[in-house]
C-alpha atoms as a PDB file:
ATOM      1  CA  UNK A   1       0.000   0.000   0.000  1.00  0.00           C
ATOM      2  CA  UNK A   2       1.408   3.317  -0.875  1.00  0.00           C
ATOM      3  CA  UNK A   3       0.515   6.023   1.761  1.00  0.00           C
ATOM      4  CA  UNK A   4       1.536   9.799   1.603  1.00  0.00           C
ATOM      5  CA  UNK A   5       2.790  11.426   5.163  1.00  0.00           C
ATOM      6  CA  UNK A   6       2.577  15.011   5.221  1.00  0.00           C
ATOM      7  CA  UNK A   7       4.722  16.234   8.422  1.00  0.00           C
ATOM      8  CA  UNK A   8       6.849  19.465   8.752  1.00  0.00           C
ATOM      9  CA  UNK A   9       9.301  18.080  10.934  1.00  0.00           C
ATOM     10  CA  UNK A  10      11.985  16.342   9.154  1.00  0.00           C
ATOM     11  CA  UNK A  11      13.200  14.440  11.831  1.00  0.00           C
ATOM     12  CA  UNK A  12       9.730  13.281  12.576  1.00  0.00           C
ATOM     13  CA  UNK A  13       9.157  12.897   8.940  1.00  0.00           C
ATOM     14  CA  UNK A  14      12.253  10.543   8.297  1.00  0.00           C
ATOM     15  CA  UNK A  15      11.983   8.437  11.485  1.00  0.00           C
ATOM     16  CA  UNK A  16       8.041   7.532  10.727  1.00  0.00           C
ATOM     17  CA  UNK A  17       8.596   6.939   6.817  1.00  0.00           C
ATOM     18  CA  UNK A  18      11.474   4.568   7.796  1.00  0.00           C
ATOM     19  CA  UNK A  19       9.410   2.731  10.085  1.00  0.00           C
ATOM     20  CA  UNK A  20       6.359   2.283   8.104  1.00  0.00           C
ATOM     21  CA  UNK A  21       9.134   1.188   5.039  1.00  0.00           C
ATOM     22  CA  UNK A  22       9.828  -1.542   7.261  1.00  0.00           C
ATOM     23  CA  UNK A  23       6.836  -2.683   7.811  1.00  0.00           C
ATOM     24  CA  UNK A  24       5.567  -3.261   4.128  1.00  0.00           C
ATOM     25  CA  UNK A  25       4.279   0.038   2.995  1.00  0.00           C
ATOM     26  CA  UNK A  26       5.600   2.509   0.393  1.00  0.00           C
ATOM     27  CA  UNK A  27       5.642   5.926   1.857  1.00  0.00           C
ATOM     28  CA  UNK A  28       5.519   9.460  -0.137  1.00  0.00           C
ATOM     29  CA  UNK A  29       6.628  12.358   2.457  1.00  0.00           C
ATOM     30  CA  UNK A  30       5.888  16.190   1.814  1.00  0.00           C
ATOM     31  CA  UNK A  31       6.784  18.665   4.217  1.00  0.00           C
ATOM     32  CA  UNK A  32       3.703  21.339   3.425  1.00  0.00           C
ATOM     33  CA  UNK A  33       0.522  21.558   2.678  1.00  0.00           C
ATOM     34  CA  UNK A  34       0.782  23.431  -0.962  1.00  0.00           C
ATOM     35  CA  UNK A  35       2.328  20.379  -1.948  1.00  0.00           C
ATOM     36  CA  UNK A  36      -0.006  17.137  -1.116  1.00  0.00           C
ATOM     37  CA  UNK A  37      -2.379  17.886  -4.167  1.00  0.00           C
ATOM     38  CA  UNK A  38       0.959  17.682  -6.636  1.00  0.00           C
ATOM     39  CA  UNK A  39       1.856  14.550  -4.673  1.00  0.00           C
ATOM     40  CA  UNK A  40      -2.054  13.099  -4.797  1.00  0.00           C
ATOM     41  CA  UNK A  41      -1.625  13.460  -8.465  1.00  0.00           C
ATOM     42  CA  UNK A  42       1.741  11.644  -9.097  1.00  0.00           C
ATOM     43  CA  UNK A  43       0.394   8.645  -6.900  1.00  0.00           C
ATOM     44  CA  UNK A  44      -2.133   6.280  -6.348  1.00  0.00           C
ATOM     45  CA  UNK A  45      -2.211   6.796  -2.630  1.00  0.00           C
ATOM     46  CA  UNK A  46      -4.394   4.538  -0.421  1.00  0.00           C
ATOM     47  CA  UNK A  47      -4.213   6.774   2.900  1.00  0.00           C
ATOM     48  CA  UNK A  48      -2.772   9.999   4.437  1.00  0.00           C
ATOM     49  CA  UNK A  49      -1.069  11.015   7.475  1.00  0.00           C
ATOM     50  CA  UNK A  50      -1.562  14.607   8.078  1.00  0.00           C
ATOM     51  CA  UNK A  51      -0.394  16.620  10.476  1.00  0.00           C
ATOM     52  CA  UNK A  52      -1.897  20.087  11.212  1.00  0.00           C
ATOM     53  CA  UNK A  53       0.502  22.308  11.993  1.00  0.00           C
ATOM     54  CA  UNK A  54       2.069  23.046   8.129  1.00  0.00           C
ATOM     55  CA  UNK A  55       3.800  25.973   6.165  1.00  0.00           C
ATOM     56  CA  UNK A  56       2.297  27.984   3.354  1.00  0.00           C
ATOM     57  CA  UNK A  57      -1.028  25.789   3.816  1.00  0.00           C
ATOM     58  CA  UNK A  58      -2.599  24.409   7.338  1.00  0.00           C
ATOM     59  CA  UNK A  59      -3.467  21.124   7.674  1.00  0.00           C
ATOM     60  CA  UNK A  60      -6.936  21.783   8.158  1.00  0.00           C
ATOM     61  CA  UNK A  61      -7.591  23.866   4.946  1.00  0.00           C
ATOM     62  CA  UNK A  62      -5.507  20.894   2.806  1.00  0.00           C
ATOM     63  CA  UNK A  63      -8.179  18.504   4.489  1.00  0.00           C
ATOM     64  CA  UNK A  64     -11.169  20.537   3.436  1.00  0.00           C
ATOM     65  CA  UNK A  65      -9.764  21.365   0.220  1.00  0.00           C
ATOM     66  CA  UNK A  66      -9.627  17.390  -0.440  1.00  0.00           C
ATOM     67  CA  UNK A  67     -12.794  16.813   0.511  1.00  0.00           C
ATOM     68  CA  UNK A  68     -14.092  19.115  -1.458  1.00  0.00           C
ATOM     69  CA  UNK A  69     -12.689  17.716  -4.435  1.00  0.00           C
ATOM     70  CA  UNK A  70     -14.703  14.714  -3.599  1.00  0.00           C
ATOM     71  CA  UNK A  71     -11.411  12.462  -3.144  1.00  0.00           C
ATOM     72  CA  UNK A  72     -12.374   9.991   0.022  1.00  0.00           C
ATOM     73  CA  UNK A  73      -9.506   9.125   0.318  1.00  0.00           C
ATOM     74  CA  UNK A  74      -8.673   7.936   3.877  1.00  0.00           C
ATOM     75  CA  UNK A  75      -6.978  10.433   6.375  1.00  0.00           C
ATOM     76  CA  UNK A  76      -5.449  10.231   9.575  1.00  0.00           C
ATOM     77  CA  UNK A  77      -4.871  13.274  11.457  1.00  0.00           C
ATOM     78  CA  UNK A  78      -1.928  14.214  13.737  1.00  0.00           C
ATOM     79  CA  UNK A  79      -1.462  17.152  15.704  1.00  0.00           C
ATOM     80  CA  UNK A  80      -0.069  18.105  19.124  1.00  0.00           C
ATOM     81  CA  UNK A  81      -3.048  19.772  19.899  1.00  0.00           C
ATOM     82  CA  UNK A  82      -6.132  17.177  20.016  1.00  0.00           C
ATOM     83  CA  UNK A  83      -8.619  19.130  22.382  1.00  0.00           C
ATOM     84  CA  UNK A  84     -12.487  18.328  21.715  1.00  0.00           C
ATOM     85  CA  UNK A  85     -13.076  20.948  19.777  1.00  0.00           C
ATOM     86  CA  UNK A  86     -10.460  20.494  17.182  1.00  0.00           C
ATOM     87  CA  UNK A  87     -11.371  16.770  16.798  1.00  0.00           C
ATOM     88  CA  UNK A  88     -15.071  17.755  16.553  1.00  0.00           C
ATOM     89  CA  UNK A  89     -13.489  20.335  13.923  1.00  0.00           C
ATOM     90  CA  UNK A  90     -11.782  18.317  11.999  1.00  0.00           C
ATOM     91  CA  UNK A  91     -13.523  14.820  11.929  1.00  0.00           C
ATOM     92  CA  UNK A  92     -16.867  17.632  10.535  1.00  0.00           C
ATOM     93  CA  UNK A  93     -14.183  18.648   7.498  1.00  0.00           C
ATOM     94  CA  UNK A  94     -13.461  14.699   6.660  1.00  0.00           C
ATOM     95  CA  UNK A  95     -10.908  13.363   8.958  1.00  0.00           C
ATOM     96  CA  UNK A  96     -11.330   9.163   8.979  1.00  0.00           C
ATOM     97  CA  UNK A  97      -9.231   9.213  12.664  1.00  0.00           C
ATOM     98  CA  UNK A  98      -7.214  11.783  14.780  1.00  0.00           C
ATOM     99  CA  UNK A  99      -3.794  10.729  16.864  1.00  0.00           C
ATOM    100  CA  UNK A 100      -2.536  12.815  19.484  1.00  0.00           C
ATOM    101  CA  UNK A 101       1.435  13.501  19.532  1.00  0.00           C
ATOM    102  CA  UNK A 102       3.223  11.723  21.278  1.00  0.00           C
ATOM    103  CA  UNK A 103       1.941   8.623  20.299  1.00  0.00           C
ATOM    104  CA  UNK A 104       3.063   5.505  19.950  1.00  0.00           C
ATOM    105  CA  UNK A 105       3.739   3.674  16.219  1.00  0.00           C
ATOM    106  CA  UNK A 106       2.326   0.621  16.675  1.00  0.00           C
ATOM    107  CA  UNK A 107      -1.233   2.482  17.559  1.00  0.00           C
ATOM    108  CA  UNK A 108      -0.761   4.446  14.289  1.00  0.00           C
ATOM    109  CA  UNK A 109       0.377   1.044  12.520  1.00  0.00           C
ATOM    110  CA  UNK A 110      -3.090  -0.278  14.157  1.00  0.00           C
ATOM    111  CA  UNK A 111      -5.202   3.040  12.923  1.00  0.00           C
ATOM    112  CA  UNK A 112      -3.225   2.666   9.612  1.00  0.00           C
ATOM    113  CA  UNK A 113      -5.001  -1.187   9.288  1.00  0.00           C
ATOM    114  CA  UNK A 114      -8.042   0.080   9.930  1.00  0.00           C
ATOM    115  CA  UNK A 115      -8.756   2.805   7.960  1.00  0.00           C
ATOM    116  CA  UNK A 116      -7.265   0.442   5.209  1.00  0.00           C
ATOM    117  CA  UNK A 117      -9.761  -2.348   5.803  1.00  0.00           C
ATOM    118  CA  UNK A 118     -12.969   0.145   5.971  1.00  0.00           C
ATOM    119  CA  UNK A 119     -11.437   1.710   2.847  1.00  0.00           C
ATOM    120  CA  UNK A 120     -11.645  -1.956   1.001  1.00  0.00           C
ATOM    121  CA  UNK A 121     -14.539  -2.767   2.635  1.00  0.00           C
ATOM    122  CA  UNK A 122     -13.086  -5.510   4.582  1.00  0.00           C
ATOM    123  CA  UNK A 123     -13.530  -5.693   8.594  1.00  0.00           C
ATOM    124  CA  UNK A 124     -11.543  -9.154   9.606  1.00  0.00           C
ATOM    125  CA  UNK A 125      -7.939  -8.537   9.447  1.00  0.00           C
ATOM    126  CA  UNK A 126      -7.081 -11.520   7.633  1.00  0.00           C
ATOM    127  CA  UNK A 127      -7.732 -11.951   4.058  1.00  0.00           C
ATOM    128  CA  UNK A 128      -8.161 -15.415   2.039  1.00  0.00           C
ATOM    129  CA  UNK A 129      -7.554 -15.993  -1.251  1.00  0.00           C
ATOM    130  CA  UNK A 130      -7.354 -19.976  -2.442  1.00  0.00           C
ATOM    131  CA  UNK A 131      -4.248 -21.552  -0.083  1.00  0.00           C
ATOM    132  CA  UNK A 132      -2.923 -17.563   0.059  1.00  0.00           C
ATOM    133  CA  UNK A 133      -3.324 -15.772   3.350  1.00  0.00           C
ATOM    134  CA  UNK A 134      -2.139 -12.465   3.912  1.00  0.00           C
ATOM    135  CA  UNK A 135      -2.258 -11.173   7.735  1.00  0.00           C
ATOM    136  CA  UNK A 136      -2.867  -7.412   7.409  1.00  0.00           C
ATOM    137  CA  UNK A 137      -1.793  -7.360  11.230  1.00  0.00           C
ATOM    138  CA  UNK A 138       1.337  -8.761  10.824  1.00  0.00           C
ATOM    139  CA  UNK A 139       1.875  -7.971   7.151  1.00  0.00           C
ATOM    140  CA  UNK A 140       3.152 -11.127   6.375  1.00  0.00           C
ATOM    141  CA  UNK A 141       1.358 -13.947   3.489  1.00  0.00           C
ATOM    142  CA  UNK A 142       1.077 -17.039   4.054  1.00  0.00           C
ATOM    143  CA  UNK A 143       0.913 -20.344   1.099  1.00  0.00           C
ATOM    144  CA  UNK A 144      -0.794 -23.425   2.393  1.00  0.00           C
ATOM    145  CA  UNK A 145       0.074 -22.356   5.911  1.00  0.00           C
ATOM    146  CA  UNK A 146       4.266 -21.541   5.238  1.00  0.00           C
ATOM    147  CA  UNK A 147       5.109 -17.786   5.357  1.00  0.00           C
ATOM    148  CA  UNK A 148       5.878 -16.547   1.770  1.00  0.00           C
ATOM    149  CA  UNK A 149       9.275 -15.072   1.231  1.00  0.00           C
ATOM    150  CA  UNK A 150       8.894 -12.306  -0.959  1.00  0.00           C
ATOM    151  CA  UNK A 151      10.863  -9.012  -1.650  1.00  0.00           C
ATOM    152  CA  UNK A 152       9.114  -5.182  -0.933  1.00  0.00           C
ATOM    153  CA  UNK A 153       8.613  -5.061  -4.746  1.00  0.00           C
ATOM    154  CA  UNK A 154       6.852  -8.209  -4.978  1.00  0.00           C
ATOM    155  CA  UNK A 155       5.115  -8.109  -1.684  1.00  0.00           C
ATOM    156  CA  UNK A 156       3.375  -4.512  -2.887  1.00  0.00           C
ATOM    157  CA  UNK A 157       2.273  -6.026  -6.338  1.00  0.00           C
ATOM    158  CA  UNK A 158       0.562  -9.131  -4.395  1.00  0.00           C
ATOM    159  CA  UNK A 159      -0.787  -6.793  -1.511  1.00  0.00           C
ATOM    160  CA  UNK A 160      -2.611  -4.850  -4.161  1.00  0.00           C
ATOM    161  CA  UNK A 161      -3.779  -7.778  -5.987  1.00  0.00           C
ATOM    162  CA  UNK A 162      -5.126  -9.700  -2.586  1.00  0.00           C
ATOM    163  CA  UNK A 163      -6.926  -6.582  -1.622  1.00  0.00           C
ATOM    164  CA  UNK A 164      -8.662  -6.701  -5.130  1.00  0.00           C
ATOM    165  CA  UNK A 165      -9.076 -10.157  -5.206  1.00  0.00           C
ATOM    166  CA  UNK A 166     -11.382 -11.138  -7.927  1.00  0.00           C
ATOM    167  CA  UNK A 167     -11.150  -8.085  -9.635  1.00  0.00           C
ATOM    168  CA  UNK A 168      -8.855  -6.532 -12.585  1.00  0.00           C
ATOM    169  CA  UNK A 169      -6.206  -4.467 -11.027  1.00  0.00           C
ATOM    170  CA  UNK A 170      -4.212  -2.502 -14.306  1.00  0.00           C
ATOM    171  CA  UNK A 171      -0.687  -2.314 -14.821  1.00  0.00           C
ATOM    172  CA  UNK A 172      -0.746   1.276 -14.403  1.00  0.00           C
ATOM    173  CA  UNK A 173      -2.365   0.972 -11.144  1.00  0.00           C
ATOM    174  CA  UNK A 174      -0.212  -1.452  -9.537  1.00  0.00           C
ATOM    175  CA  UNK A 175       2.916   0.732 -10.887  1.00  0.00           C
ATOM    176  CA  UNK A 176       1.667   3.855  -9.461  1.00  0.00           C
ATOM    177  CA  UNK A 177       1.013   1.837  -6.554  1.00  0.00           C
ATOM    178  CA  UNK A 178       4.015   0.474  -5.561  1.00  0.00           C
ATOM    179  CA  UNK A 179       6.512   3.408  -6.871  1.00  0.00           C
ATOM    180  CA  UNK A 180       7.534   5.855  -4.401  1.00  0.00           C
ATOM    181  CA  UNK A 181       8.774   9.558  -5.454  1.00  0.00           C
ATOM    182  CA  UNK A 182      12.074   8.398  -5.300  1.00  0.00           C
ATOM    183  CA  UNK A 183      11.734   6.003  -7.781  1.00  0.00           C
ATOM    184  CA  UNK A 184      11.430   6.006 -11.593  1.00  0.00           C
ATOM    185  CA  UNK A 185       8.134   4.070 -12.256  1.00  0.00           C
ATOM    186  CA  UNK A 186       8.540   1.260 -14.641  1.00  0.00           C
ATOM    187  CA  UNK A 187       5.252   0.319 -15.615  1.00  0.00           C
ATOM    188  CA  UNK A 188       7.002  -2.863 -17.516  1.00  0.00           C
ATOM    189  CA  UNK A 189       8.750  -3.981 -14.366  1.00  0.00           C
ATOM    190  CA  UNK A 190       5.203  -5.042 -13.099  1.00  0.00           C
ATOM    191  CA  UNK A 191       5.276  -8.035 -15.417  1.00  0.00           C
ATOM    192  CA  UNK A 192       8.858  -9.232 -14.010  1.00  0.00           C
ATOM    193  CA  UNK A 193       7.345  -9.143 -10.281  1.00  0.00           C
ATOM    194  CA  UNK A 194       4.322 -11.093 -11.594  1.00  0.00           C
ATOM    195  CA  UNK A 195       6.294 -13.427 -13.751  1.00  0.00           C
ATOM    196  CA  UNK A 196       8.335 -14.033 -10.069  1.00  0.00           C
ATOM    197  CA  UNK A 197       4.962 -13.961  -7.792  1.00  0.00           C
ATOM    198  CA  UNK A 198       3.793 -16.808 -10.607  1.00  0.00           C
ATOM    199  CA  UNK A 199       6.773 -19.033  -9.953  1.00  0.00           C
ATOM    200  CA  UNK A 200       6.296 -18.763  -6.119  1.00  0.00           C
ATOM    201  CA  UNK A 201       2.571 -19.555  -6.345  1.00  0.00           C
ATOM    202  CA  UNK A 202       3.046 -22.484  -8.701  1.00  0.00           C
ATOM    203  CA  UNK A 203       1.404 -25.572  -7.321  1.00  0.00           C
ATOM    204  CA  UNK A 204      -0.921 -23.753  -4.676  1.00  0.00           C
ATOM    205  CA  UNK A 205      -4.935 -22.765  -5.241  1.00  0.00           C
ATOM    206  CA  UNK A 206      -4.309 -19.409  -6.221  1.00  0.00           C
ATOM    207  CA  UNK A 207      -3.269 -17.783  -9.330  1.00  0.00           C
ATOM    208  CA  UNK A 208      -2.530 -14.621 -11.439  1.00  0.00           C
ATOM    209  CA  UNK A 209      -4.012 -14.249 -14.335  1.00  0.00           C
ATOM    210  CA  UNK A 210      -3.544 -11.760 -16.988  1.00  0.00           C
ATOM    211  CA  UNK A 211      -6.673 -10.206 -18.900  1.00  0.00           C
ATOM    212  CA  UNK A 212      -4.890  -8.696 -22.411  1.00  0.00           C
ATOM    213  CA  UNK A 213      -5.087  -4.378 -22.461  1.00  0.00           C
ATOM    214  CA  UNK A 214      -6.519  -4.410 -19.133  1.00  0.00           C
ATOM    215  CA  UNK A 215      -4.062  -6.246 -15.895  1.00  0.00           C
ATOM    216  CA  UNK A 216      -4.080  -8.681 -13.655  1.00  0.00           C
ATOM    217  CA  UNK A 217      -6.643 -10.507 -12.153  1.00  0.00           C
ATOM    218  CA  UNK A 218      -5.839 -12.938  -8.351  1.00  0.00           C
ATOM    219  CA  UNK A 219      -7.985 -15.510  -8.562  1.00  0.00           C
ATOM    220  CA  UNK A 220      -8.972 -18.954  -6.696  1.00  0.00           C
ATOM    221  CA  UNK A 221      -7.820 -21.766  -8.836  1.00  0.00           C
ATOM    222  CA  UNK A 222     -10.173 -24.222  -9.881  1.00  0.00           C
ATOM    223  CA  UNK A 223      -8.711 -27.744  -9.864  1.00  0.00           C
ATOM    224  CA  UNK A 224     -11.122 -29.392 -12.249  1.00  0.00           C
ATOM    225  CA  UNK A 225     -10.311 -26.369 -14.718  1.00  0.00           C
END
């Protein structure tokens, strides 16, 4: 899942994009708010950590401005000031969930998990596909009950074809997906991580399958086809 983190502070900003690196995700970081609608449009982002307090353009007004755009996607608010009114505030201009600084990671890795499941429509946090299990706690998938060893390239390109099981995810989405702003996008790279997801799901229930001019598709195999 690629998220975007809008925080001022660099150090802040460095230490929570590492962290969330590690655990799976592909983070975007932009440091004001003038600059998360040029970011929204060079990604396909699937959740946003904003923090309030922001040069040139508050957090706030970047959250109504969003909104009013009609994009849903979800956001998660940070700010060192979380008094009642400012919740009530914000959570009225769109906010999905508000975390109070200092806070701990794992209970914005938690919020993270659930704002992604209500976005996908999914409330359990595991999710089945065939003999393929992926543990959105733990981030970790699962084949016939072994843990899959997979790099972050080819663990993004399977995470965003699990979430869509059973429907066609495009090329172009799973590149925008998994590319970070550091990183020159290769939409033809996608079919090298399939090609290596294919080999590692050989002989299980589950399979890839491509639909000509319009992606991928993760799908239960059916033995008797």
């Amino acid at each position: 899942m690629r998220l975007l983190l809008v925080e001022d502070n660099r150090e802040l900003a460095d230490w929570l994009s590492k962290t969330l690196r590690q655990a799976s995700y592909v983070v975007d970081v932009v440091h004001d708010g003038e600059d998360v609608e040029h970011a929204l449009a060079a990604g396909d982002h699937a959740l946003i950590i904003l923090d309030l307090a922001l040069p040139r353009m508050g957090g706030m007004e970047v959250l109504k401005r969003l909104r009013a755009r009609g994009n849903p996607v979800p956001v998660i608010v940070l700010t060192a000031n979380a008094s009642l009114d400012g919740r009530v505030k914000g959570l009225n201009e769109g906010a999905d969930d508000y975390l109070a600084k200092p806070f701990q990671i794992e209970e914005l890795e938690a919020r993270i998990r659930v704002q992604l499941r209500r976005a996908n429509d999914r409330t359990a946090p595991v999710i089945t596909c065939g003999d393929l299990v992926f543990d959105t706690n733990t981030r970790l998938f699962s084949l016939a009950g072994t843990t899959l060893s997979l790099t972050p390239r080819e663990h993004a390109v399977l995470e965003q074809l699990v979430v869509k099981a059973g429907r066609t995810v495009s090329k172009a989405a799973l590149s925008a997906a998994i590319y970070d702003f550091d990183t020159d996008a290769d939409p033809s790279a996608i079919e090298i991580y399939v090609h290596r997801l294919r080999k590692k799901l050989e002989g299980s229930r589950v399979q890839i399958a491509t639909l000509r001019g319009l992606g991928y598709l993760l799908r239960q195999d059916d033995p008797a086809s």
